[in-house]
Every structure is written in structure tokens, then in C-alpha cells.
C-alpha atoms as a PDB file:
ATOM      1  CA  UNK A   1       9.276   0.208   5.776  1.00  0.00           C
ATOM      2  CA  UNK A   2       6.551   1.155   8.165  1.00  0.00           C
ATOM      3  CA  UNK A   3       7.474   4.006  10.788  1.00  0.00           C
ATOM      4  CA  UNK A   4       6.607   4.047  14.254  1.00  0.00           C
ATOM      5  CA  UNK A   5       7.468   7.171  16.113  1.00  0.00           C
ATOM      6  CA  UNK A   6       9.179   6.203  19.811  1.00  0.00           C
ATOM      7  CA  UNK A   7      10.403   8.336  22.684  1.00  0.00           C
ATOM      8  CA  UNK A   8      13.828   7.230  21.697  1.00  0.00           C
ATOM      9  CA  UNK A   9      13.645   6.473  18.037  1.00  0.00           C
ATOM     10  CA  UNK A  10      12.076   4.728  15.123  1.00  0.00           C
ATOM     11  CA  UNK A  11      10.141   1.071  15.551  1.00  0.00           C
ATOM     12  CA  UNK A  12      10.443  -0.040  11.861  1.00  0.00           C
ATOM     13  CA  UNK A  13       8.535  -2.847  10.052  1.00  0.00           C
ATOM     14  CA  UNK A  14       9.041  -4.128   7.121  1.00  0.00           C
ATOM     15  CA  UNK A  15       6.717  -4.138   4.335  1.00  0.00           C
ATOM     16  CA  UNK A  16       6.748  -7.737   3.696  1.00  0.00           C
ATOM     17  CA  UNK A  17       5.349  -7.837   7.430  1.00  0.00           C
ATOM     18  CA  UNK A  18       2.661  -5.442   7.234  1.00  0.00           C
ATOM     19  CA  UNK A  19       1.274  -7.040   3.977  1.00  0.00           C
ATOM     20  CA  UNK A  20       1.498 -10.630   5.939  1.00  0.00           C
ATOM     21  CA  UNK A  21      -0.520  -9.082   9.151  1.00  0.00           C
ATOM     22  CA  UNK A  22      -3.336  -7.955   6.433  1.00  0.00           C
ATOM     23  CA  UNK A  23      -3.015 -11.744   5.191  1.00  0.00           C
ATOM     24  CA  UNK A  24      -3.695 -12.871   8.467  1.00  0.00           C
ATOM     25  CA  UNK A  25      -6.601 -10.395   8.920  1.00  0.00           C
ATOM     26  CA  UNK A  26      -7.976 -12.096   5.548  1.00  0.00           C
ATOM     27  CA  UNK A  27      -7.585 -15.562   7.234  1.00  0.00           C
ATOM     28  CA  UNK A  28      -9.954 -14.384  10.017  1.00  0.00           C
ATOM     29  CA  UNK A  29     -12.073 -12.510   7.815  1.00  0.00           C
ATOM     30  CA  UNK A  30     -16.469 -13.775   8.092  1.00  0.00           C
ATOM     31  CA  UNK A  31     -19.079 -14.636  10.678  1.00  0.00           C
ATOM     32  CA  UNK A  32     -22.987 -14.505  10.723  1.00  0.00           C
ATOM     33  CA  UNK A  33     -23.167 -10.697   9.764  1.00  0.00           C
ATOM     34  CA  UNK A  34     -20.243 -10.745   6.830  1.00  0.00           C
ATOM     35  CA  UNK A  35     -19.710 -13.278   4.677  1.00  0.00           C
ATOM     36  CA  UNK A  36     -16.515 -14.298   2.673  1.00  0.00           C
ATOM     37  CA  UNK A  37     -15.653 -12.103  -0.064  1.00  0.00           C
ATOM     38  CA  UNK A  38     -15.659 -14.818  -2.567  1.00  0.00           C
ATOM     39  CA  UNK A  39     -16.703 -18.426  -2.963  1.00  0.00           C
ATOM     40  CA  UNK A  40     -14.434 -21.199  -1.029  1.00  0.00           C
ATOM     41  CA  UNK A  41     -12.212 -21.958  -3.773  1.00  0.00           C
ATOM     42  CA  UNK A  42     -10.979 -18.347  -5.082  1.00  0.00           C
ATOM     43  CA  UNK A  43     -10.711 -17.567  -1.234  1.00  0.00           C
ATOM     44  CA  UNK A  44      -6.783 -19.315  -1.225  1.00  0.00           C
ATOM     45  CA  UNK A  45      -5.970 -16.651  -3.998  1.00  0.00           C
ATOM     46  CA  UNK A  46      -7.534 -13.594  -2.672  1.00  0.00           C
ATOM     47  CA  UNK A  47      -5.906 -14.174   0.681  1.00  0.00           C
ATOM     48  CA  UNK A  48      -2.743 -14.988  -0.916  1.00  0.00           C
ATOM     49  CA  UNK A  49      -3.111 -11.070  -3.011  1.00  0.00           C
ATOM     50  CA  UNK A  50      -3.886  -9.711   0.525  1.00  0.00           C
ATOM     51  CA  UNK A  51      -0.690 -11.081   2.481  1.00  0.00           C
ATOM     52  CA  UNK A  52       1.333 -11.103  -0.913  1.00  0.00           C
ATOM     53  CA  UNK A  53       0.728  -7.596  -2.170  1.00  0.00           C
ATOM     54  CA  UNK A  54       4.125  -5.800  -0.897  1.00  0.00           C
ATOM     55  CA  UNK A  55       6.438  -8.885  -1.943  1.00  0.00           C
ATOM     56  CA  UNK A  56       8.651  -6.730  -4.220  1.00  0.00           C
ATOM     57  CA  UNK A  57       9.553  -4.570  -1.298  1.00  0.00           C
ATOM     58  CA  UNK A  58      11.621  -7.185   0.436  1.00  0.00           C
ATOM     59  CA  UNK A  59      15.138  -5.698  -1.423  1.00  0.00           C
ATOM     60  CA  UNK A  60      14.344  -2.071  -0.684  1.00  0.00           C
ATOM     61  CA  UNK A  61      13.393  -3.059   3.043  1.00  0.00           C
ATOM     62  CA  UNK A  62      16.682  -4.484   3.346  1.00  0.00           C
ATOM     63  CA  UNK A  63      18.455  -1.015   2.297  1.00  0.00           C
ATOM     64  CA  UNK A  64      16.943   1.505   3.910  1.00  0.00           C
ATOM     65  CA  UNK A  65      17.086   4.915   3.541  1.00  0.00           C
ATOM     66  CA  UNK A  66      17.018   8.445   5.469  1.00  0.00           C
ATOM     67  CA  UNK A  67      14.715  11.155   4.533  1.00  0.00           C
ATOM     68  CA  UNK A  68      16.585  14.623   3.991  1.00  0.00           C
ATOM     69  CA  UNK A  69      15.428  15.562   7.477  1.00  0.00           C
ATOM     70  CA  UNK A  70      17.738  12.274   8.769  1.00  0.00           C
ATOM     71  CA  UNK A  71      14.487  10.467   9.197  1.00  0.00           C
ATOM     72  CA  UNK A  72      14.199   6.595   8.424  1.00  0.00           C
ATOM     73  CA  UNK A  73      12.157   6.893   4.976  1.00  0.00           C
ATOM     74  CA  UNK A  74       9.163   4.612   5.586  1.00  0.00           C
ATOM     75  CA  UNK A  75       5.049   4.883   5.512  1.00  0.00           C
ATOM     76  CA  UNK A  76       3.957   6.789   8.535  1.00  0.00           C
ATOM     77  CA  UNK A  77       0.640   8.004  10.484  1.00  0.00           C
ATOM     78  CA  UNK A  78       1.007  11.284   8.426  1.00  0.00           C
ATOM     79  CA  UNK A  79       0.525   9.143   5.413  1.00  0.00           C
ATOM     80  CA  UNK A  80      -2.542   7.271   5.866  1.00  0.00           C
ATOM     81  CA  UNK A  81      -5.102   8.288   3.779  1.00  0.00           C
ATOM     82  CA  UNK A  82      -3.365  10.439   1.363  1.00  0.00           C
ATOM     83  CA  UNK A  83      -0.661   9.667  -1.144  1.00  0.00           C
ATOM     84  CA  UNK A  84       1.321  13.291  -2.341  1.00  0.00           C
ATOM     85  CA  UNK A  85       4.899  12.170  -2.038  1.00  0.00           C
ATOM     86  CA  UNK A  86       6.085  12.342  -5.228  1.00  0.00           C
ATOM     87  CA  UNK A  87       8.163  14.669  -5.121  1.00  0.00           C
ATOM     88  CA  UNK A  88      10.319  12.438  -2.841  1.00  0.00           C
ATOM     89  CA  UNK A  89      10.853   9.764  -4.583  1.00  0.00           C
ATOM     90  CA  UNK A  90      12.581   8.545  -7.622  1.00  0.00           C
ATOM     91  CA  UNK A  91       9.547   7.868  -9.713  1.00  0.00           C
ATOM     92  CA  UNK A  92      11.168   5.458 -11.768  1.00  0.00           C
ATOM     93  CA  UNK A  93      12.559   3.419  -8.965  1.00  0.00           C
ATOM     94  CA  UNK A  94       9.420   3.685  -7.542  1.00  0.00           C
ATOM     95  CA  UNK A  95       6.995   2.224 -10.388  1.00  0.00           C
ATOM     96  CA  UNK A  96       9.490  -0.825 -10.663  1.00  0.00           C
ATOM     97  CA  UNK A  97       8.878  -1.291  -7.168  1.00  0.00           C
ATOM     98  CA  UNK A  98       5.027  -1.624  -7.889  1.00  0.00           C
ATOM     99  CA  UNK A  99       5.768  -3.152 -11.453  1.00  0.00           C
ATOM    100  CA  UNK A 100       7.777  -5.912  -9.457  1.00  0.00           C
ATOM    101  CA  UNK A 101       4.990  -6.282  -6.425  1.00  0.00           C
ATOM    102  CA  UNK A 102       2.645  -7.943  -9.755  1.00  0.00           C
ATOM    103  CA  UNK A 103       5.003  -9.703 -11.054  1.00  0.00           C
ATOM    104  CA  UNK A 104       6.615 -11.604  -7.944  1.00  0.00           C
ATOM    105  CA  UNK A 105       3.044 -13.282  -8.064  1.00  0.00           C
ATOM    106  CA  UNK A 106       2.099 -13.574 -11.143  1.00  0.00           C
ATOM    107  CA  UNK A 107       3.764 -17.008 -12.361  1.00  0.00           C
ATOM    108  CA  UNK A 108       2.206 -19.240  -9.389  1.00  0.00           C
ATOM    109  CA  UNK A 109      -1.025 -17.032  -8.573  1.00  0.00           C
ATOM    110  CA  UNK A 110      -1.870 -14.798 -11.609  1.00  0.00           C
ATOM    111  CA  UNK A 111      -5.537 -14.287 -10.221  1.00  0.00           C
ATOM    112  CA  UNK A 112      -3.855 -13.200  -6.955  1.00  0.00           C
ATOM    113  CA  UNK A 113      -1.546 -10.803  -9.573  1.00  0.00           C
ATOM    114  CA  UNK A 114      -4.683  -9.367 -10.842  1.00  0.00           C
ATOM    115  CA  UNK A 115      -5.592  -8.185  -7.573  1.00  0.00           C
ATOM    116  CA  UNK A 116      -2.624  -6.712  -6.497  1.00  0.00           C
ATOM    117  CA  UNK A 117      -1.693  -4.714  -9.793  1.00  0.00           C
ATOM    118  CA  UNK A 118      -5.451  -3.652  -8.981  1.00  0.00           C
ATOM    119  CA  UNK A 119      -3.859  -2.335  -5.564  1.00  0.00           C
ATOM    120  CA  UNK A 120      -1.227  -0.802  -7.175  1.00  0.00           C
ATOM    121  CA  UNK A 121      -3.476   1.236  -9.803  1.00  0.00           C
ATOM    122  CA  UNK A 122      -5.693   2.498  -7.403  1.00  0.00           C
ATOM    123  CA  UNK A 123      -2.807   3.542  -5.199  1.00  0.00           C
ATOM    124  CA  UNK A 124      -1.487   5.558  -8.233  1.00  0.00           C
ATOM    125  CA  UNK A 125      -4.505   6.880  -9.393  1.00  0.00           C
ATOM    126  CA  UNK A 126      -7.801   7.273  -7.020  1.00  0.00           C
ATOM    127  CA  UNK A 127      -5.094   7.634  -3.602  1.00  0.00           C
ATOM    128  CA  UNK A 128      -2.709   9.689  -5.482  1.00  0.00           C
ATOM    129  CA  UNK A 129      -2.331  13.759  -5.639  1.00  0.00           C
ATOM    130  CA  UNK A 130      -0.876  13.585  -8.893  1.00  0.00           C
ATOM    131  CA  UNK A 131      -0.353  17.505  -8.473  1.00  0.00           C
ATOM    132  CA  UNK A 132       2.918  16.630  -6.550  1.00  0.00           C
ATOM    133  CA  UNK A 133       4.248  14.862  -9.686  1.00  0.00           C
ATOM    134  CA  UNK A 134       6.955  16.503 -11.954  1.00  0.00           C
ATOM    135  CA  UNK A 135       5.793  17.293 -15.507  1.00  0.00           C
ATOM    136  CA  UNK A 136       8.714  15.332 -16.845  1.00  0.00           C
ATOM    137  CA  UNK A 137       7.059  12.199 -15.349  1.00  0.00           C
ATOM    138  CA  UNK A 138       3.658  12.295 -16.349  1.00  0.00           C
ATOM    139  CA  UNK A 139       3.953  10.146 -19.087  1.00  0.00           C
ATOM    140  CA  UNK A 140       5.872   7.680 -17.199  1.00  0.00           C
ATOM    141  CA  UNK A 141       2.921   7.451 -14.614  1.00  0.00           C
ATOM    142  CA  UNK A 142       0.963   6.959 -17.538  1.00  0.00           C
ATOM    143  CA  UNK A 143       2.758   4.780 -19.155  1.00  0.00           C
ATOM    144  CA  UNK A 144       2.935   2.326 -16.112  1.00  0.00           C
ATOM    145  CA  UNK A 145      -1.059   2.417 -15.656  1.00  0.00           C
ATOM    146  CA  UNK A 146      -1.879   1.358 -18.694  1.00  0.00           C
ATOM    147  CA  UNK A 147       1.196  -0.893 -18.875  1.00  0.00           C
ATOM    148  CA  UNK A 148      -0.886  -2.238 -15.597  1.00  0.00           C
ATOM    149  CA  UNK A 149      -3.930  -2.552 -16.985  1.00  0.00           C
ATOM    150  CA  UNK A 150      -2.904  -4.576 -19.804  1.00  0.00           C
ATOM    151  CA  UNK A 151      -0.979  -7.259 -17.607  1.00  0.00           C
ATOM    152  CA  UNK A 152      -4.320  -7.226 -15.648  1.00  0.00           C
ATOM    153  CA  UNK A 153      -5.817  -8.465 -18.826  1.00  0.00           C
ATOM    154  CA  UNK A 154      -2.763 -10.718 -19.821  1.00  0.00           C
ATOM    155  CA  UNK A 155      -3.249 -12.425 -16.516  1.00  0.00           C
ATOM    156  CA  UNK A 156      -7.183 -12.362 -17.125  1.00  0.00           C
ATOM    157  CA  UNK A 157      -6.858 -14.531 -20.009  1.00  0.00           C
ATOM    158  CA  UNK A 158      -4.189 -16.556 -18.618  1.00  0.00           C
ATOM    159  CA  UNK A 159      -6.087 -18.074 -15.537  1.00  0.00           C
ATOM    160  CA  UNK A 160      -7.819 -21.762 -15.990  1.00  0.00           C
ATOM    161  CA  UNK A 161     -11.693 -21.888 -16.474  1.00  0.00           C
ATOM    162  CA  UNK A 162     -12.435 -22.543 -12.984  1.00  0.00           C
ATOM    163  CA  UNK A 163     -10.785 -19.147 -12.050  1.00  0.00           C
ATOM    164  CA  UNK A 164     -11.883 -17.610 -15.169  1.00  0.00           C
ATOM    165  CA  UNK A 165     -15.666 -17.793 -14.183  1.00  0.00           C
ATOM    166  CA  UNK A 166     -15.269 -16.216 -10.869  1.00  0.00           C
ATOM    167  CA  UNK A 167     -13.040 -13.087 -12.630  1.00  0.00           C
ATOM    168  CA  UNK A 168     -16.008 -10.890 -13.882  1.00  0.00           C
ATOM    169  CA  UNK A 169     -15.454  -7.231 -12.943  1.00  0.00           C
ATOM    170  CA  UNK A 170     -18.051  -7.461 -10.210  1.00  0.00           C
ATOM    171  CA  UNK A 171     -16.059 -10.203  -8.221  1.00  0.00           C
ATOM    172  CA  UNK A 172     -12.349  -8.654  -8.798  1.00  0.00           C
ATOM    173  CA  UNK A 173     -13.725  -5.544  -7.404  1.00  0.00           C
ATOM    174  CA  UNK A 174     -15.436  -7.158  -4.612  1.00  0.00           C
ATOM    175  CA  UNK A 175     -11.987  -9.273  -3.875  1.00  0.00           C
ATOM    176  CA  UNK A 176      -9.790  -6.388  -5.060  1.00  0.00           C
ATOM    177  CA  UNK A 177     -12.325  -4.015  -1.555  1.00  0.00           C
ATOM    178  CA  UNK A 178     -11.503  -6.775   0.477  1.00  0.00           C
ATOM    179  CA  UNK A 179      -7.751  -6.599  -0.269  1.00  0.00           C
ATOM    180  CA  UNK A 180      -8.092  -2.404   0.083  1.00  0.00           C
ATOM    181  CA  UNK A 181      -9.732  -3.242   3.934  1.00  0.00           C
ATOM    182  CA  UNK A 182      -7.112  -5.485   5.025  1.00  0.00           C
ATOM    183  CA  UNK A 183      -4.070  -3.555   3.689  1.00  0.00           C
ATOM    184  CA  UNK A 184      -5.546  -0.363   5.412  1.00  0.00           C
ATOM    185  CA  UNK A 185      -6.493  -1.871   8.485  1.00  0.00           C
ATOM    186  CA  UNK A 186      -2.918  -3.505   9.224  1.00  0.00           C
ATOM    187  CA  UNK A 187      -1.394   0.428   7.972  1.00  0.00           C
ATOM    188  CA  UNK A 188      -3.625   2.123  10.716  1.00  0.00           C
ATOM    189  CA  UNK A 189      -2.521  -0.635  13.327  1.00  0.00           C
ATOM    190  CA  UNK A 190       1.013  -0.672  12.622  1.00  0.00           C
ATOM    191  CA  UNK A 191       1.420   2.955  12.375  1.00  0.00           C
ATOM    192  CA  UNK A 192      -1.037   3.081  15.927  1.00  0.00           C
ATOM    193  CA  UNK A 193      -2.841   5.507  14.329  1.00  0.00           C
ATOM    194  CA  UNK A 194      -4.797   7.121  17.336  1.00  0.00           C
ATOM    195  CA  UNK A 195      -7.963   8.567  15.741  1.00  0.00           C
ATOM    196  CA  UNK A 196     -11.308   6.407  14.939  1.00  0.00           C
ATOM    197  CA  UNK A 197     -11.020   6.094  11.135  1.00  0.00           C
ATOM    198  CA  UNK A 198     -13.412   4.573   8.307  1.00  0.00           C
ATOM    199  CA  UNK A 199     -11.947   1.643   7.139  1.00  0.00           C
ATOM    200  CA  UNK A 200     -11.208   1.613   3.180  1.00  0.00           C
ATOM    201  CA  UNK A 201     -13.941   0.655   0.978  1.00  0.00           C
ATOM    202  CA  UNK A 202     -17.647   0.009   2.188  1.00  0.00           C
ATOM    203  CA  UNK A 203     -18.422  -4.283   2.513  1.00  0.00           C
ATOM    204  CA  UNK A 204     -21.228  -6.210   2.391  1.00  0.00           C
ATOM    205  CA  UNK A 205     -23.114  -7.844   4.709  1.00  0.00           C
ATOM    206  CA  UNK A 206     -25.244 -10.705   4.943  1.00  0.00           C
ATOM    207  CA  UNK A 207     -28.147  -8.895   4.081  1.00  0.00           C
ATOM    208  CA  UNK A 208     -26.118  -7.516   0.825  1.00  0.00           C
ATOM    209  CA  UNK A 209     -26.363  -4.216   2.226  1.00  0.00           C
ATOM    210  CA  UNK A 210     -22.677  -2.009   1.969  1.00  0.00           C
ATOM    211  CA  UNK A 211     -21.578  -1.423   5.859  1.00  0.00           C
ATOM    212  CA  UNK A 212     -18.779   0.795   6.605  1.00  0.00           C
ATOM    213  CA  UNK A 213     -16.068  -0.624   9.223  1.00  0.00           C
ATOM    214  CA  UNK A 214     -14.266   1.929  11.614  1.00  0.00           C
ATOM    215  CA  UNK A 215     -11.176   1.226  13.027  1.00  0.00           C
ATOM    216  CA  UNK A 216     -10.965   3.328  16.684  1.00  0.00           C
ATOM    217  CA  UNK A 217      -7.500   2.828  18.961  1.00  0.00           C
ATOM    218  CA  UNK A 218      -8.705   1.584  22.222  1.00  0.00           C
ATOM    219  CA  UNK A 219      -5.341   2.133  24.471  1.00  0.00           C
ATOM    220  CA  UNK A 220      -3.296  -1.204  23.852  1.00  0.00           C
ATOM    221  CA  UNK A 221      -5.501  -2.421  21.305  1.00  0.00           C
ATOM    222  CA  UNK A 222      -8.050  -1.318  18.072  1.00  0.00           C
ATOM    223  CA  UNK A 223     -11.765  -1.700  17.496  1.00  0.00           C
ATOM    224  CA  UNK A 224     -13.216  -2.554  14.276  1.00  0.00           C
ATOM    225  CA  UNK A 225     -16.922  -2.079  14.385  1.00  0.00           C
ATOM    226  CA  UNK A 226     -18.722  -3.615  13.071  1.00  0.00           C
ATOM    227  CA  UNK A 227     -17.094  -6.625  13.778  1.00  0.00           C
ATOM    228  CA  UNK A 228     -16.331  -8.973  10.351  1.00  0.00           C
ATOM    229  CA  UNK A 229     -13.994 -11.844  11.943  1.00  0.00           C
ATOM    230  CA  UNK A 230     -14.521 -14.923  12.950  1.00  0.00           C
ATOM    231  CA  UNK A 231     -13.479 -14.551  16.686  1.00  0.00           C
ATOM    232  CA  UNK A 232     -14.401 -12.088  19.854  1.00  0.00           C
ATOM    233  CA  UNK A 233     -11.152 -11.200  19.973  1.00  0.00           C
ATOM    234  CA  UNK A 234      -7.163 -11.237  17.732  1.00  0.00           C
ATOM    235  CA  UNK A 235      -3.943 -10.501  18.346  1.00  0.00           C
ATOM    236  CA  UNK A 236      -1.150 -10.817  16.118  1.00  0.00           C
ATOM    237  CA  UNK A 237       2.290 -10.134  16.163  1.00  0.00           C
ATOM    238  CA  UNK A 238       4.646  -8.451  14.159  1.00  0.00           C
ATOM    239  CA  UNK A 239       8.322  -8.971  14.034  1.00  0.00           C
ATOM    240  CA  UNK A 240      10.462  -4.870  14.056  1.00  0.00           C
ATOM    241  CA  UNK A 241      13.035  -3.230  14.742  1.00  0.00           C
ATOM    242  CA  UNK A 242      13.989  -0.216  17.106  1.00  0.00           C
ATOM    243  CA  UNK A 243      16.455   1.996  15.844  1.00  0.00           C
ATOM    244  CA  UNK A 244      17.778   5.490  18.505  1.00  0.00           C
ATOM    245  CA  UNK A 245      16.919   8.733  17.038  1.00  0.00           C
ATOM    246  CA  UNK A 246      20.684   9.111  17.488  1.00  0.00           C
ATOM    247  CA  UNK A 247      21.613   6.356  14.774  1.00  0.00           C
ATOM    248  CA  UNK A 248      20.065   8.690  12.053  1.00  0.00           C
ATOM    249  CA  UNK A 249      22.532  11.031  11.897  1.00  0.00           C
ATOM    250  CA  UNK A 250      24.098   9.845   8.311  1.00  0.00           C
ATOM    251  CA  UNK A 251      23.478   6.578   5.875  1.00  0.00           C
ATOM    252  CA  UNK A 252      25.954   4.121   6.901  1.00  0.00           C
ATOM    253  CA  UNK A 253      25.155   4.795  11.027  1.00  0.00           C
ATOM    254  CA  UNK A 254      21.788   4.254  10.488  1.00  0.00           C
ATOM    255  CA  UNK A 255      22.237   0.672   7.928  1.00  0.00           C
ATOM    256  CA  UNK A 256      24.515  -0.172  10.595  1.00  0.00           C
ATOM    257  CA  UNK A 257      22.178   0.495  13.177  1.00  0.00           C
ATOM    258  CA  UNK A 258      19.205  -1.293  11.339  1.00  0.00           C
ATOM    259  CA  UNK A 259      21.816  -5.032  10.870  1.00  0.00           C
ATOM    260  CA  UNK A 260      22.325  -5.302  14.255  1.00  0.00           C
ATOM    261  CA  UNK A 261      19.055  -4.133  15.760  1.00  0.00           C
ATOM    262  CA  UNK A 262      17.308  -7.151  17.256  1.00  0.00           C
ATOM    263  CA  UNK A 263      14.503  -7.893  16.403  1.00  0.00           C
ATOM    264  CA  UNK A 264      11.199  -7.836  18.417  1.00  0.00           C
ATOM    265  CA  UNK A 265       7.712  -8.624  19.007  1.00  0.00           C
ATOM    266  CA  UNK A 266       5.189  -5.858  18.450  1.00  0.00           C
ATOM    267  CA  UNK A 267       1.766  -6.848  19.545  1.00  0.00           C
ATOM    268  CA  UNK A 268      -1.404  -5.885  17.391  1.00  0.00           C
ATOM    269  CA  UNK A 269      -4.574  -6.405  19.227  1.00  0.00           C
ATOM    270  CA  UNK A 270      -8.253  -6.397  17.486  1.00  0.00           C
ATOM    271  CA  UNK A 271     -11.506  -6.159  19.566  1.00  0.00           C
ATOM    272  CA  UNK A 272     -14.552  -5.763  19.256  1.00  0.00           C
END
């Protein structure tokens, strides 16, 4: 779940949503100044990584849970940027979780797997403050990364020679930015995060030259300069769920509370 702070409550959005807004950011991703990320015919599997990449999240969305402080346990505006919850999780829940997000994909789209257990490594790893981590679980996070890396390869070898030639290094990482940029743009919209903010990951340009894309709240809608889509102007919606402050008090009010919310339309709005 994604958390949304209200004068009354929680807005919550499901993973599976967030990850499909960043798919439809991909979708409207190029124009004269920034070009696709990859050629026309491994673009279908990147986007599909982008709007794919929280799949395995669709069971836990549909149980959610309270934080000890009788808070609805979801990603926040606290969070972006920084990953150093550890310590509140159940690591071994967890790493299934992100274990399952690769596989869910892998069968139909294992070039679109690559890039997402790419996500999930760098999440771990580079986004991580492993310092929060209990000793007795070190090995399990390191048994899971490499576990990760060698499915990367698995799926490497796996993919038919016209994917095969477009998955050097240099082109993964490019697609694998690309996914980084649209996941963290559709975190910092969803969570309204209210500061200007570097978008992840620096992107090139038609020129070749590495620009870096900020993401500033405008009041009702975000800017992202400068401007990589294909339009003057998006909006998007996202389906959530408002849940009273008052519906937190234990487990079973707030389940309760999240099956019969209805559900509505929150409006995401990029400009230039």
C-alpha cells in the first residue's frame, strides 16, 4: 500500500496501482529532446517491467496491516528516498514478496523479469541502510541477492536471440534507469510529496548527454522539468481508498473498514 495522509484519515493505494501509473508514465515516455529508452521492439517489455514491477504485492494489498502506532502500514512521503525499515518487517516475508514480484513475470516476459529483479536488487542494496538489519538476517539478505542475480542470468540465457542482442549490460541498465524514473516519479506523485525533488537516475537526451529530471508539486498538479513525454500536458487517475483515522484503532476495524471503503478517483496531474 501507498499512504496518503488526510485531515480525516488514510487515502490508500494499492501497489499494483502505483506500479500501473509508472506503466502509464512509460507509455508517454519521448519527444524531440528524449528519446525512447530502447529500440521499438524491446520497448513492449520494458514498459511491461515498469507497470509490472509490484505484481506480487496484489495478496499483501488485499490484507493490510497496522503499524504498532495503529497506522495503516504502507510506503509514505517519509519514505521516499531512503529505505531503513527493516527493523519493521518480517524479513523473510518480505524477500518472498520481492522473490515473487520476478517471478509473477518471468514465464511470459523474462526480459521484463530481468528488469524488475534489477529493481528489486537495487532496492535492497544501493537504497537500503542495511544498518537497520538484524545480524541474524544478514545472510538471508545475502542469500536472496545473489539468489537474484543468478535468476537474472537464468532469465538472460533464457530469452530468444532477438531479445538476447538488445540484453548487453549497457541496455539493461539503460532500461533497468528508465524503470527506476518511472517507479519514483509515480511514488513522489502518489504520496504528493510537496518538495521539488531530483528524479531517480540521470537520462539521456538526444544529444546523448545525461539530464537530470526534477519533479516540483505545483498545487493540484507536478512538474517534471525537463519535460521527457510526449504531450504538453497528463493526467492520470488512480483508483484508492479512504479509510477515518478512527477505523485504525485495532486489525479487524480497520480490514473491515478497508472491504467496504469505496473506492475513488484520485487525480495525478503532470505539467510542464
Amino acid at each position: 500500500m501507498i499512504r496518503i495522509a488526510t485531515p480525516a484519515g488514510y487515502a490508500l493505494v494499492a501497489h499494483q496501482e502505483h506500479a500501473r501509473l509508472a506503466g502509464r508514465f512509460a507509455e508517454h515516455w519521448g519527444n524531440a529532446q528524449f528519446p525512447a529508452p530502447a529500440p521499438a521492439g524491446v520497448m513492449p517489455h520494458v514498459i511491461a517491467a515498469v507497470a509490472r514491477h509490484d505484481d506480487a504485492w496484489a495478496a499483501r494489498d488485499a490484507a493490510p496491516c497496522l503499524t504498532r502506532e495503529g497506522r495503516p502500514s504502507a510506503f509514505t512521503r517519509e519514505l521516499v528516498g531512503s529505505y531503513s525499515a527493516f527493523e519493521e518487517i518480517d524479513l523473510a516475508d518480505y524477500l518472498a514478496v520481492r522473490g515473487a514480484a520476478t517471478e509473477a513475470v518471468a514465464q511470459d516476459d523474462p526480459y521484463a523479469a530481468i528488469l524488475i529483479s534489477m529493481h528489486t536488487v537495487n532496492l535492497l542494496t544501493e537504497q537500503a541502510d542495511l544498518s537497520t538489519l538484524k545480524p541474524a538476517d544478514r545472510a538471508l539478505h545475502a542469500d536472496f541477492i545473489a539468489g537474484q542475480l543468478r535468476r537474472q542470468a537464468e532469465l538472460a540465457a533464457s530469452l530468444p536471440p532477438d531479445l538476447a542482442a538488445h540484453a548487453t549490460p549497457a541496455q539493461l541498465g539503460r532500461a533497468f534507469e528508465f524503470l527506476q524514473f518511472c517507479d519514483n516519479l509515480s511514488l513522489l506523485v502518489c504520496v504528493g510529496y510537496d518538495q521539488p525533488r531530483p528524479v531517480r537516475h540521470t537520462h539521456l537526451d538526444s544529444a546523448g548527454v545525461r539530464r537530470t529530471l526534477a519533479c516540483t508539486p505545483l498545487g493540484g498538479a507536478f512538474r517534471v522539468d525537463p519535460w521527457p513525454f510526449d504531450r504538453p500536458e497528463l493526467s492520470f487517475t488512480v483508483p484508492a481508498r479512504h479509510i477515518p483515522a478512527s477505523a485504525c484503532a485495532d486489525l479487524a476495524a480497520f480490514r473491515a473498514a478497508c472491504a467496504a471503503a469505496p473506492v475513488e478517483a484520485l487525480t495525478i496531474r503532470l505539467a510542464t
